[in-house]
Protein backbone atom coordinates (compact mmCIF):
# COMPACT_ATOMS: atom_id res chain seq x y z
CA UNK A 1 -4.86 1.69 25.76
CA UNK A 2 -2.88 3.21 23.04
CA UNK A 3 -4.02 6.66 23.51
CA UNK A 4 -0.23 7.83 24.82
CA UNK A 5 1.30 6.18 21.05
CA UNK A 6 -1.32 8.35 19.09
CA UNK A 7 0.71 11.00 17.55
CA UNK A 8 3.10 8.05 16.64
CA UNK A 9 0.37 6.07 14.98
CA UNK A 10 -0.97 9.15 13.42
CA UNK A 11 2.89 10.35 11.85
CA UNK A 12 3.26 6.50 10.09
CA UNK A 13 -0.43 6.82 8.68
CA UNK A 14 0.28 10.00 7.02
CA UNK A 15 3.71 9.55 5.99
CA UNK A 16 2.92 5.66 4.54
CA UNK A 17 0.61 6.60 1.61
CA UNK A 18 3.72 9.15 0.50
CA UNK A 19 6.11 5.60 0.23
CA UNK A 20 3.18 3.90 -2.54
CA UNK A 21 4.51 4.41 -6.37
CA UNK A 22 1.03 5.98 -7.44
CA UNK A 23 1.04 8.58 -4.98
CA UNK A 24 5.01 9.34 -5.70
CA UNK A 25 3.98 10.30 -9.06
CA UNK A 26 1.56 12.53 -7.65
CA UNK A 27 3.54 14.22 -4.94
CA UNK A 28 5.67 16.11 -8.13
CA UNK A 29 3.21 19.67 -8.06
CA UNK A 30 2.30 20.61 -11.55
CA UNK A 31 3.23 24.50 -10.35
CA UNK A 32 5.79 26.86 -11.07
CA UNK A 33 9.34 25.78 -9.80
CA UNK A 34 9.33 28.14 -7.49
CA UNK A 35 6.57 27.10 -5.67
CA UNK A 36 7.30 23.51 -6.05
CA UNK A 37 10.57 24.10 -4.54
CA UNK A 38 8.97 26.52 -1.21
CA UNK A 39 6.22 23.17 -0.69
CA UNK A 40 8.60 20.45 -1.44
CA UNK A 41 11.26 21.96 0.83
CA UNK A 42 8.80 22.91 3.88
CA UNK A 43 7.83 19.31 3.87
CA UNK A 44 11.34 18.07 4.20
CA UNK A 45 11.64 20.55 6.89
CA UNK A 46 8.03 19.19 8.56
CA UNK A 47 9.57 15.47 8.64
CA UNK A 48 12.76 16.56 10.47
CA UNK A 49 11.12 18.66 12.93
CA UNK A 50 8.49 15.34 13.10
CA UNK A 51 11.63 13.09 13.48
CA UNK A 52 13.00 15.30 16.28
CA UNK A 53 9.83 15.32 18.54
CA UNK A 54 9.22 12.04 18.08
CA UNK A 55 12.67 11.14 19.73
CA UNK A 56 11.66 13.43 22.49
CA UNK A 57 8.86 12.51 22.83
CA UNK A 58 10.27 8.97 23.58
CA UNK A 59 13.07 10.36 25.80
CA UNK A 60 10.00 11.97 27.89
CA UNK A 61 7.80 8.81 27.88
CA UNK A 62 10.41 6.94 29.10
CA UNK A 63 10.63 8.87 32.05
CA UNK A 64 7.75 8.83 32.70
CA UNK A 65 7.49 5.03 32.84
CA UNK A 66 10.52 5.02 35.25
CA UNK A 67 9.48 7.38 37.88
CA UNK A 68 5.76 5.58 37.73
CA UNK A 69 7.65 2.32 38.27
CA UNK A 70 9.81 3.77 41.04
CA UNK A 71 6.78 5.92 42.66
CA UNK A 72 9.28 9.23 42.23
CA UNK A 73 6.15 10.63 40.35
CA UNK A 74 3.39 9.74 43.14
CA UNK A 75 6.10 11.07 45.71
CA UNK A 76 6.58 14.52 43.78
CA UNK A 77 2.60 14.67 43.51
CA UNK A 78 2.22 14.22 47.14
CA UNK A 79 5.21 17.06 48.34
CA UNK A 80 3.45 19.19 45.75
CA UNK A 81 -0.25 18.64 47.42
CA UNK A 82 1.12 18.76 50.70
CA UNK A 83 2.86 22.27 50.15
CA UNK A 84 1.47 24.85 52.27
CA UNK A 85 1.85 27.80 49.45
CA UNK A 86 -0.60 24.98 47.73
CA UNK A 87 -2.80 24.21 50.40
CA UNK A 88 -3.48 27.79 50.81
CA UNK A 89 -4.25 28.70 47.18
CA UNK A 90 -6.51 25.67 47.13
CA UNK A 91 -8.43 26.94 50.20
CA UNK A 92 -8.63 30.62 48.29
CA UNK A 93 -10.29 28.25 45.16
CA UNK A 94 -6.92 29.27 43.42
CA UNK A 95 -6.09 26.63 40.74
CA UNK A 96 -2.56 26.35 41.06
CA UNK A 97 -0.64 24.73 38.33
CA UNK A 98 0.94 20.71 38.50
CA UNK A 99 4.72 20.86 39.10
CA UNK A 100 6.76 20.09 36.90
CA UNK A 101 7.66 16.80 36.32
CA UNK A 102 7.65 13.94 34.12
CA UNK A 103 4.17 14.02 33.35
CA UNK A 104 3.93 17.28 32.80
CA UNK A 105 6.81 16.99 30.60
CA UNK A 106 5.78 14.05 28.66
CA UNK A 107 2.57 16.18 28.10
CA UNK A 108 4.28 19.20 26.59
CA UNK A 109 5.97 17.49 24.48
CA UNK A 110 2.72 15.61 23.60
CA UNK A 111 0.89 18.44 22.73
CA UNK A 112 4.39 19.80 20.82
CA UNK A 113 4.05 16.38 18.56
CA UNK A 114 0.48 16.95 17.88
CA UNK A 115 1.02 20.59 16.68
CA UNK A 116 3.97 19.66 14.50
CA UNK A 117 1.50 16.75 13.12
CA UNK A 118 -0.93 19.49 12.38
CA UNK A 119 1.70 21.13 10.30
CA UNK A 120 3.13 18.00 8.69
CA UNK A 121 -0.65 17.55 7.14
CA UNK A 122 -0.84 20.88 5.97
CA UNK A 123 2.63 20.39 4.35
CA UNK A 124 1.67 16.96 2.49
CA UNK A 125 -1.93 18.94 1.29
CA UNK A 126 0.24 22.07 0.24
CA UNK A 127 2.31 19.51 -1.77
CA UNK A 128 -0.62 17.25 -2.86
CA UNK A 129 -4.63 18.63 -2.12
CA UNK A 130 -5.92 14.72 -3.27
CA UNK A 131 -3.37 12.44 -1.14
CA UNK A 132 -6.52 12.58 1.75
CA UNK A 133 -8.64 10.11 -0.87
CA UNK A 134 -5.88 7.31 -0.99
CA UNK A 135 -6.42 3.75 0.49
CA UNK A 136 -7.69 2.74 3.61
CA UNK A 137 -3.98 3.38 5.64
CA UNK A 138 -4.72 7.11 5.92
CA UNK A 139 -6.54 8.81 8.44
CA UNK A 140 -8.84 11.59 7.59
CA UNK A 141 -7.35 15.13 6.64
CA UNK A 142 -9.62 17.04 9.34
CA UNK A 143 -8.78 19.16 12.15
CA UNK A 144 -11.40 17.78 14.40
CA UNK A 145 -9.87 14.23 14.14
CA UNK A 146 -6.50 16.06 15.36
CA UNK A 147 -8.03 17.59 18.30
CA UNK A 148 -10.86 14.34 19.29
CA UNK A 149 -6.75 12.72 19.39
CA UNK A 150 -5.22 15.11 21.45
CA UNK A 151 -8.28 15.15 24.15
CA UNK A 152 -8.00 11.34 24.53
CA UNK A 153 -4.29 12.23 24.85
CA UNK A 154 -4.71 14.19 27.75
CA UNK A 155 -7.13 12.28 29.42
CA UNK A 156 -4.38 8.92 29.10
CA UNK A 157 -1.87 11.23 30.95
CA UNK A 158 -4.65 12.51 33.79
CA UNK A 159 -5.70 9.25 34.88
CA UNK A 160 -3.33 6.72 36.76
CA UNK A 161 -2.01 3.83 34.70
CA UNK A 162 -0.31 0.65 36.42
CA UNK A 163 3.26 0.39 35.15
CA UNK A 164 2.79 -2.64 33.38
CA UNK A 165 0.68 -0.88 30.72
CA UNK A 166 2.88 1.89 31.27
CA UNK A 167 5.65 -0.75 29.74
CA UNK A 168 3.32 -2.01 27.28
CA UNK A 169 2.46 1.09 25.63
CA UNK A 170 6.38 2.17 25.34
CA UNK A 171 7.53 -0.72 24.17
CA UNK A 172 4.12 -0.01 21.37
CA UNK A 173 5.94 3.34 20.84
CA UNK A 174 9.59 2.33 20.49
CA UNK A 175 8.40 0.02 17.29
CA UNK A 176 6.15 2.92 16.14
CA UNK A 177 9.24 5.36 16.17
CA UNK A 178 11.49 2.88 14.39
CA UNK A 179 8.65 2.38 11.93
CA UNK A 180 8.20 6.25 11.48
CA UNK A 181 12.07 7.10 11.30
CA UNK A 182 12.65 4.71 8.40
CA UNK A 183 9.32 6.21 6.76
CA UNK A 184 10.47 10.03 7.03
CA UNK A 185 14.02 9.07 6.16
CA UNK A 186 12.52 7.59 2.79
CA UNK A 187 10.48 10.25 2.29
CA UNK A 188 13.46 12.66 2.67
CA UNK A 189 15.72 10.52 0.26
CA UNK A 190 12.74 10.28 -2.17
CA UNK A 191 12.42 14.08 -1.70
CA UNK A 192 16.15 15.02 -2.34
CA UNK A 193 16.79 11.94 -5.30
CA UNK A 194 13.35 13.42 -7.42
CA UNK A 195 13.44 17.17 -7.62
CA UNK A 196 15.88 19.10 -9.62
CA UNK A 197 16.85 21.95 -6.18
CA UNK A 198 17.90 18.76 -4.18
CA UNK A 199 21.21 21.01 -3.71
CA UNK A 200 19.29 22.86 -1.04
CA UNK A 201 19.08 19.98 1.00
């Protein structure tokens, strides 16, 4: 039920270990300045670029909800079936392409989150190769667990929902984005407060 709120969930379980004292210490990188400052900086770059898409991907969702809720979504799906261009292609065994609308949106944007969530693990192992053994919070570091997440993903978005999950899992991600905001913003001010380049910032 919360497969659309996975790449929420999965920002707040990597980012939380990062906000422990023990692994604070840890996150300074015993290299060269230089390439502390490159990895230190690419992650603060990784949580605003996180930050962004998870406000759009909000904005998309709840779009999504509303033309669900107001059938706008099942209407556009029917026009687009009906179409003769489409009927034709279908009856040449053409796949033709879903319009665009606000599924297809909120499933760009999905898959946009996921990538960027890709990245924002391989910035946190580029700053610290042992946070993945910390505490039970954290997911595994592993890029099959990424993809297993962005299959059940698609799958939530290709089968109907009734709205009043539809509500139910938004009003899920609205408390997951407030939770993840406050936990990059932390991060950010931890990030700039610590390290001697904060200037760049």
């Amino acid at each position: 039920m919360g497969a659309i709120t996975v790449g929420l969930d999965f920002v707040w379980e990597l980012i939380e270990p990062i906000l422990s004292d023990a692994v604070k210490e840890r996150l300074k990188p015993k290299d060269s300045p230089t390439k502390a400052k490159e990895r230190i900086f690419k992650l603060y770059e990784v949580l605003g670029k996180v930050r962004d898409r998870t406000d759009e991907f909000l904005e998309k969702l709840r779009v999504y909800v509303d033309d669900v809720e107001s059938g706008a979504l099942a209407a556009s799906m029917e026009d687009f079936r009906r179409s003769p261009a489409v009927k034709e292609a279908f009856s040449r065994g053409e796949i033709v392409p879903p319009p665009d609308n606000s599924r297809t949106s909120l499933r760009n944007v999905g898959k946009a989150l996921l990538i960027d969530l890709k990245e924002l693990k391989q910035a946190l192992n580029r700053v610290n190769p042992q946070l993945s053994i910390y505490g039970g919070k954290i997911v595994p570091y592993s890029d099959e667990y990424i993809r297993a997440r962005l299959e059940v993903y698609q799958d939530s978005l290709s089968m109907p929902m009734e709205p009043k999950e539809l509500r139910k899992l938004l009003s899920r991600a609205e408390v997951n984005q407030r939770l993840i905001k406050d936990a990059i913003e932390q991060t950010q001010e931890f990030i700039k407060t610590e390290f001697s380049f904060k200037d760049s910032f």
